[in-house]
N, C-alpha and C. Protein backbone atom coordinates (compact mmCIF):
# COMPACT_ATOMS: atom_id res chain seq x y z
N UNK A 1 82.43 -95.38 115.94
CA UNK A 1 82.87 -94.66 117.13
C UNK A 1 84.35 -94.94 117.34
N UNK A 2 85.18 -94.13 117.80
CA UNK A 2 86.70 -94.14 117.43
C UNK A 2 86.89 -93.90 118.98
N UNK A 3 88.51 -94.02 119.44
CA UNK A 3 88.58 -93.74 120.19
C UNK A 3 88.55 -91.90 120.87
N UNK A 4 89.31 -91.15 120.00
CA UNK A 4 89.67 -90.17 119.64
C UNK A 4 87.75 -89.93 119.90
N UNK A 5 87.10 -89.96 119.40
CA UNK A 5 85.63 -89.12 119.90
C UNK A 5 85.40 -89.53 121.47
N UNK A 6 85.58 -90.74 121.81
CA UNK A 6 85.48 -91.02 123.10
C UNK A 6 86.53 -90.41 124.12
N UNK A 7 87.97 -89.86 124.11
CA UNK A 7 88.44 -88.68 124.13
C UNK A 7 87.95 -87.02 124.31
N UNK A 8 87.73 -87.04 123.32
CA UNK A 8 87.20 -85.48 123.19
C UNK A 8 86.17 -85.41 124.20
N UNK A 9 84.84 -86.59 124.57
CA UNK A 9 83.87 -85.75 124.85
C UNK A 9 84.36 -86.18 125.99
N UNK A 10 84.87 -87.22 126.32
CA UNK A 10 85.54 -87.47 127.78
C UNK A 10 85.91 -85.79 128.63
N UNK A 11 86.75 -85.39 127.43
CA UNK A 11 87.60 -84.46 128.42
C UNK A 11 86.68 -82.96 128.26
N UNK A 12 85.48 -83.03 127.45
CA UNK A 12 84.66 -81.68 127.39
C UNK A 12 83.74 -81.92 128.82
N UNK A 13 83.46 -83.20 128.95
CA UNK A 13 82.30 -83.48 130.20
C UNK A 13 83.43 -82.87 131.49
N UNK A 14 84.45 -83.80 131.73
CA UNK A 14 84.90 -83.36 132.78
C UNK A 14 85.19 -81.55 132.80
N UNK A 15 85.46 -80.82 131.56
CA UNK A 15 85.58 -79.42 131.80
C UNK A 15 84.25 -79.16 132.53
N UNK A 16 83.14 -79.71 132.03
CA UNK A 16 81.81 -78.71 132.27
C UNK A 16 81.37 -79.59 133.71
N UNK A 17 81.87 -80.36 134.48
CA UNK A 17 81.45 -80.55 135.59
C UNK A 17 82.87 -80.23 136.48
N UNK A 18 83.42 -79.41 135.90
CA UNK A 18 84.49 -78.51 136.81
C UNK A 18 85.87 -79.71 137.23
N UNK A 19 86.53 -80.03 136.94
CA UNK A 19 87.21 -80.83 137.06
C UNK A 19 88.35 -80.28 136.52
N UNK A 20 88.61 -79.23 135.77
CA UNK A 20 90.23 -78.44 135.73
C UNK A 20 90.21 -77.29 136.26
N UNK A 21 88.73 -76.90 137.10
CA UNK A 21 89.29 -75.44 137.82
C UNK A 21 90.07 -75.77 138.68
N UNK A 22 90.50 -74.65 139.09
CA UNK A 22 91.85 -74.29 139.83
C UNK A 22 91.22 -74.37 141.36
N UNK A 23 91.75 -74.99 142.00
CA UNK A 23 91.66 -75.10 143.91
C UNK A 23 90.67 -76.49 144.28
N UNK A 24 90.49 -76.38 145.26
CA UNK A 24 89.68 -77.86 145.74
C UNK A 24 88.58 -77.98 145.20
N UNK A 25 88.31 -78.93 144.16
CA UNK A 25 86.59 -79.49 143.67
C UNK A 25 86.67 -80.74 144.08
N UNK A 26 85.21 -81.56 143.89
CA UNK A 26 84.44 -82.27 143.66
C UNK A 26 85.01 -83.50 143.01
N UNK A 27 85.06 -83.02 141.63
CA UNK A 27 85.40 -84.08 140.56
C UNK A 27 86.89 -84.74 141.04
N UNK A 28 87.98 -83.87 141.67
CA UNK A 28 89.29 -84.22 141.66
C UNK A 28 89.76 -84.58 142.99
N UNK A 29 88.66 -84.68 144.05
CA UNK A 29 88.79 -85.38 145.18
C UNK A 29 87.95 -86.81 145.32
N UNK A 30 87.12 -86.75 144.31
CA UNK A 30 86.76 -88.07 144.29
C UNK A 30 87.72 -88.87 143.22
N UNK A 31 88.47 -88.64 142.56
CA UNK A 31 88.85 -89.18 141.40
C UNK A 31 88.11 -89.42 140.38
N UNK A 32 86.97 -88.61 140.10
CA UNK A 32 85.58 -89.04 139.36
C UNK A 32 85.44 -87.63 138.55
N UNK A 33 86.03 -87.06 136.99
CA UNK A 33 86.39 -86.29 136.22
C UNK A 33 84.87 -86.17 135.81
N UNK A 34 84.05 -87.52 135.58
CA UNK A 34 82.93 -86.88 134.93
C UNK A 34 81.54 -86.75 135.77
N UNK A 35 81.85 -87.18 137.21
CA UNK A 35 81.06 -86.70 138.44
C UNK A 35 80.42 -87.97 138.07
N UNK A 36 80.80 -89.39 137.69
CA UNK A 36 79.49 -90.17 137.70
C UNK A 36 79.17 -90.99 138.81
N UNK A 37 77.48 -91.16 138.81
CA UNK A 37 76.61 -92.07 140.18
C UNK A 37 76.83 -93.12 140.03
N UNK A 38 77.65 -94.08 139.25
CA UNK A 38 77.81 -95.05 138.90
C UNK A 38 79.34 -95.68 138.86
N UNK A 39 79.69 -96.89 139.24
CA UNK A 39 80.72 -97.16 139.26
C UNK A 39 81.38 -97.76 138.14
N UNK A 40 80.36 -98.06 137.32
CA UNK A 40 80.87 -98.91 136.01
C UNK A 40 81.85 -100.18 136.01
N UNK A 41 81.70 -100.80 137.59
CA UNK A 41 82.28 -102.40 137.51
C UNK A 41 84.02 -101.66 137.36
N UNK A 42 84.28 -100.58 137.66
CA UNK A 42 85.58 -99.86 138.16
C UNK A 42 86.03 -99.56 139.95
N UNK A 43 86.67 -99.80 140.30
CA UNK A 43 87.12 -99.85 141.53
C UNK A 43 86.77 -98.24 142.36
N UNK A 44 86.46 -98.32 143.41
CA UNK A 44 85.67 -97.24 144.13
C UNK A 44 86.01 -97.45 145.60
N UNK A 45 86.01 -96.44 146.54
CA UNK A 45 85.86 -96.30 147.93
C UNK A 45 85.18 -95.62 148.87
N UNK A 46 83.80 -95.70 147.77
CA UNK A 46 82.96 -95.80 148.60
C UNK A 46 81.67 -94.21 148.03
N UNK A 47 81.02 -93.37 148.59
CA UNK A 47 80.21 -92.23 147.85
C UNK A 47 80.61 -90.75 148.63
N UNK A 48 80.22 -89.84 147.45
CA UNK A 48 80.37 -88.55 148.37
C UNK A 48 79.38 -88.19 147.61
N UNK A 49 77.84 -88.46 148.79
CA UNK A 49 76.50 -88.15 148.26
C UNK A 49 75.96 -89.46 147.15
N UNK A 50 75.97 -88.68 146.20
CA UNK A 50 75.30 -89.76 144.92
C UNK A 50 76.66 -89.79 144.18
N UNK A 51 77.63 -89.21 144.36
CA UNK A 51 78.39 -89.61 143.36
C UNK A 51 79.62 -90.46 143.70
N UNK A 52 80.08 -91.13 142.87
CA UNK A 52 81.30 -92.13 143.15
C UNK A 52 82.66 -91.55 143.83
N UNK A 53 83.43 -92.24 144.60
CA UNK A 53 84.51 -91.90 144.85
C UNK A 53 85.49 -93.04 144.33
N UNK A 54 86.28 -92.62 143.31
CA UNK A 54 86.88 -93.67 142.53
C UNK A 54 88.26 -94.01 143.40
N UNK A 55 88.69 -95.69 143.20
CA UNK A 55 89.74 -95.80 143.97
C UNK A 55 91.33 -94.57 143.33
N UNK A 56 91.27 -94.41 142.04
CA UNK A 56 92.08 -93.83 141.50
C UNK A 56 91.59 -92.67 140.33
N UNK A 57 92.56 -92.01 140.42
CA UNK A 57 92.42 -91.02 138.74
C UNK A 57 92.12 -91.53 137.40
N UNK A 58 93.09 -92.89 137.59
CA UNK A 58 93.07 -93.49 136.34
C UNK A 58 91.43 -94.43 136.28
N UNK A 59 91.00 -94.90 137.50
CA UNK A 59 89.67 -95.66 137.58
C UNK A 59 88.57 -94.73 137.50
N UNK A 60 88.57 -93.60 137.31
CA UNK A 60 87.88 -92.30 137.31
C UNK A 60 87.83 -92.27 135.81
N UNK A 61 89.05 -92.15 135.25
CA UNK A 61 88.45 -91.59 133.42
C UNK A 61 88.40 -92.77 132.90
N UNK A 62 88.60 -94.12 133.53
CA UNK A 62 88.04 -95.09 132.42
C UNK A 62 86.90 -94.99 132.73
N UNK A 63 86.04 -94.97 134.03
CA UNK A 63 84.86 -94.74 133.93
C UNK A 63 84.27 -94.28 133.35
N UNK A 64 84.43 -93.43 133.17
CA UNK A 64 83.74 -92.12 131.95
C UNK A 64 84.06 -92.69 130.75
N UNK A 65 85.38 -92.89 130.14
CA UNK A 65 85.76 -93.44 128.70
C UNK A 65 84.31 -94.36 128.88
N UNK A 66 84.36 -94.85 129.77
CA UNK A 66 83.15 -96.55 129.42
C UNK A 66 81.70 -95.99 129.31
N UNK A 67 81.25 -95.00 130.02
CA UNK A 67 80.21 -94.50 130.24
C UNK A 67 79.61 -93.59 129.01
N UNK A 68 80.93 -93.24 128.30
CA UNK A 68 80.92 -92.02 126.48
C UNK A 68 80.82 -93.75 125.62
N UNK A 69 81.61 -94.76 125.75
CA UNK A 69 81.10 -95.39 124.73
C UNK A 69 80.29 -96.84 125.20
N UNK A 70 79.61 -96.58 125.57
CA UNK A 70 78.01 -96.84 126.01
C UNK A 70 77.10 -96.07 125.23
N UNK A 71 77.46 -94.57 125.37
CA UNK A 71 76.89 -93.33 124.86
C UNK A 71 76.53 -93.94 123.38
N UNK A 72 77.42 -94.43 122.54
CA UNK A 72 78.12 -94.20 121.65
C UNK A 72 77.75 -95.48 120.63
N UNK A 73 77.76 -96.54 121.34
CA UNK A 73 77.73 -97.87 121.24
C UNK A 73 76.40 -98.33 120.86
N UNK A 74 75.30 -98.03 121.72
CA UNK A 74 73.69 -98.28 121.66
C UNK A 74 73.79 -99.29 123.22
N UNK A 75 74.56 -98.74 124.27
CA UNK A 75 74.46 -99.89 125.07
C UNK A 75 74.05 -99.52 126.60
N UNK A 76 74.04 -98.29 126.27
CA UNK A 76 73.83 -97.22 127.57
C UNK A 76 71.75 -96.92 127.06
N UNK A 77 71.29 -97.45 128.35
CA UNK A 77 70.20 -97.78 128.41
C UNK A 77 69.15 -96.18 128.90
N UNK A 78 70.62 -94.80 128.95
CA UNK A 78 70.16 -93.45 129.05
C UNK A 78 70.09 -92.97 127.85
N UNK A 79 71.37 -92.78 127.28
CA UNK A 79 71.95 -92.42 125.90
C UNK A 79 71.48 -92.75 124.88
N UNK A 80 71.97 -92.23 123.85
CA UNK A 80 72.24 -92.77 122.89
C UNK A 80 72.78 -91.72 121.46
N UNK A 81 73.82 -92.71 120.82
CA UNK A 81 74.71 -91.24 119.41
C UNK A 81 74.10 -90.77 118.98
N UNK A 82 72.66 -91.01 118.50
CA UNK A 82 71.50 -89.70 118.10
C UNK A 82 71.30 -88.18 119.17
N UNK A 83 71.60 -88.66 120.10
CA UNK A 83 70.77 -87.30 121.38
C UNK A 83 72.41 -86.31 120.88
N UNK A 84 71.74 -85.14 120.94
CA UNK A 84 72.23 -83.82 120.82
C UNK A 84 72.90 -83.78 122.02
N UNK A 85 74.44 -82.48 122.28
CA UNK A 85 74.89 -82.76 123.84
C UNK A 85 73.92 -81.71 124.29
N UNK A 86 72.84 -81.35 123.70
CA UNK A 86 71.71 -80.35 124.97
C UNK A 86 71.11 -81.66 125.02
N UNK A 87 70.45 -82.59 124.56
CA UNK A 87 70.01 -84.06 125.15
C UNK A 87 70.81 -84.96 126.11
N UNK A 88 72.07 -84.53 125.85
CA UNK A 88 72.44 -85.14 126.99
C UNK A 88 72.36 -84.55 128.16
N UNK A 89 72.68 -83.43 128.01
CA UNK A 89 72.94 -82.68 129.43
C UNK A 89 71.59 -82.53 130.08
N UNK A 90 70.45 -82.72 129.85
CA UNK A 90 69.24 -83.01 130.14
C UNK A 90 68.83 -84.37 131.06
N UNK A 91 69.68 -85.13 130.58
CA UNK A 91 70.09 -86.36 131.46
C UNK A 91 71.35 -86.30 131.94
N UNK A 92 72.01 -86.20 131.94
CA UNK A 92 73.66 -85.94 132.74
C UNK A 92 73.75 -85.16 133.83
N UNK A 93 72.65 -84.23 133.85
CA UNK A 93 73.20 -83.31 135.06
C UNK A 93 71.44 -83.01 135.72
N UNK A 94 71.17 -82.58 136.65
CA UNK A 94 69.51 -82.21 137.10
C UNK A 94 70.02 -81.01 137.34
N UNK A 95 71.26 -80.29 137.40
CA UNK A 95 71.33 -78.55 137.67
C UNK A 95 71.68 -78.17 136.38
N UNK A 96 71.51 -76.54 136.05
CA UNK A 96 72.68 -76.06 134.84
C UNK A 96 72.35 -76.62 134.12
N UNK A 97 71.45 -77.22 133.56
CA UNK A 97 71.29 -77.69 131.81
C UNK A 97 71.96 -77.06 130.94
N UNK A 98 71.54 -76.06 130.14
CA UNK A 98 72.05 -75.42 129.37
C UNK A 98 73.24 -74.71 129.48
N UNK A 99 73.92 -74.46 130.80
CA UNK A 99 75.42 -73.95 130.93
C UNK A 99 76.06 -75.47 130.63
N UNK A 100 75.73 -76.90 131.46
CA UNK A 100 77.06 -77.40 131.16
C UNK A 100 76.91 -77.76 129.35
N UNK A 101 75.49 -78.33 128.72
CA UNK A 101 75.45 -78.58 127.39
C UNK A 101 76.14 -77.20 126.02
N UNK A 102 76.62 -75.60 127.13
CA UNK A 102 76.92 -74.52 126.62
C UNK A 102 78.84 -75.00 127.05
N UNK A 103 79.06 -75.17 128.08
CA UNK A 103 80.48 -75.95 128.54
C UNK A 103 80.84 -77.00 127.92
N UNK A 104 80.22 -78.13 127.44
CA UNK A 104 80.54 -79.15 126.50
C UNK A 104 81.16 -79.07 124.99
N UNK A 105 79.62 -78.23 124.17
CA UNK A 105 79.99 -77.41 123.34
C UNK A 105 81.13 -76.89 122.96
N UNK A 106 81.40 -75.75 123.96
CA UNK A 106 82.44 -74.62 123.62
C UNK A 106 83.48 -75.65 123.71
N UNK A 107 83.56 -76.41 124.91
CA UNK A 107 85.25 -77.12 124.61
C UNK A 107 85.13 -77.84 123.64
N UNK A 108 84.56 -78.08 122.53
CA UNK A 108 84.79 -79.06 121.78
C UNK A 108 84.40 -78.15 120.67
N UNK A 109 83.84 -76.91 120.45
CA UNK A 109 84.06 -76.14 119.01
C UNK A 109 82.86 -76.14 118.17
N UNK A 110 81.83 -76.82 119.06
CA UNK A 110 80.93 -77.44 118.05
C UNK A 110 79.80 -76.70 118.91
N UNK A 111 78.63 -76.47 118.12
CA UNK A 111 76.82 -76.20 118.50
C UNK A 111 76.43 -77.53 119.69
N UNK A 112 75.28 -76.74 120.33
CA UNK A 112 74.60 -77.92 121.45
C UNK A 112 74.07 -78.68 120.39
N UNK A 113 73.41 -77.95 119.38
CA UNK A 113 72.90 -79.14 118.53
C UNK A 113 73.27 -80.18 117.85
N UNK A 114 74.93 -80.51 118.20
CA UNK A 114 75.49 -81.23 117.42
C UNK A 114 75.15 -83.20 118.08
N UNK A 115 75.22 -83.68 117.70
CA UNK A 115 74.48 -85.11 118.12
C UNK A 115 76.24 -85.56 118.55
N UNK A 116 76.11 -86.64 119.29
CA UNK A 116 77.08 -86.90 119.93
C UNK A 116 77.99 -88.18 118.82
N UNK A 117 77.43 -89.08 118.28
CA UNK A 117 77.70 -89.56 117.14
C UNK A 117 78.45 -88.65 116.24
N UNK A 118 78.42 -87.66 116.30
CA UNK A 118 79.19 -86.62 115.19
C UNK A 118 80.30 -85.87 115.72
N UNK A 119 80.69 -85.98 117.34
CA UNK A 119 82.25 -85.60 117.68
C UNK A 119 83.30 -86.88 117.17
C-alpha cells in the first residue's frame, strides 16, 4: 500500500460524499472531506449529527488518509484491500450505494468491481 493509493481514494471518497461541489455542504463545514463518524484520535469540535466536526481541514483529510490505510493495512476492523469499492460503499454510506460506489469509480477511472488493494 503506497501512499499515492491512499491519495487517490482519499480524494475519490471525498468527491462522492460531495465535498468539491460548489456552495455550502456538509463535508466542508465540518472540515470532514470523507463525512467520517469517527474521529480517528484527530482533533474535533464536537458532532453535526453522527458525523465529526473536525478541528481543521488539515485534521479532516488525515482522518480519512488514516481511515483508507486501515482500509488498506488489515487494521480497520470494517474493511478490508480485498472488498470491491461497491463493498465498500455498502459499508461507508447507508444512502446511495451504488451512486457513491458509481462516484468513487468514475473519479478514479476504474470499475466498482475493482478491489481497493488494486488503486
Amino acid at each position: 500500500m503506497g501512499a499515492q493509493s491512499v491519495y487517490k481514494l482519499a480524494d475519490a471518497i471525498a468527491f462522492a460524499e460531495g465535498f468539491y461541489a460548489s456552495g455550502s455542504n456538509r463535508p466542508k463545514r465540518n472540515n470532514n472531506p470523507g463525512n467520517l463518524s469517527l474521529d480517528l484520535g484527530f482533533p474535533s469540535v464536537g458532532m453535526d449529527g453522527i458525523l465529526v466536526k473536525f478541528a481543521s481541514l488539515d485534521d479532516g483529510w488525515a482522518a480519512l488518509h488514516k481511515q483508507i490505510s486501515m482500509m488498506l493495512n488489515g487494521t480497520s476492523q470494517i474493511y478490508n484491500a480485498d472488498m470491491t469499492i461497491a463493498d465498500v460503499a455498502s459499508r461507508y454510506t447507508a444512502t446511495e450505494q451504488e451512486s457513491w460506489a458509481n462516484n468513487v469509480a468514475a473519479r478514479l477511472g476504474v470499475p466498482v468491481t475493482t478491489r481497493i488493494s488494486e488503486i
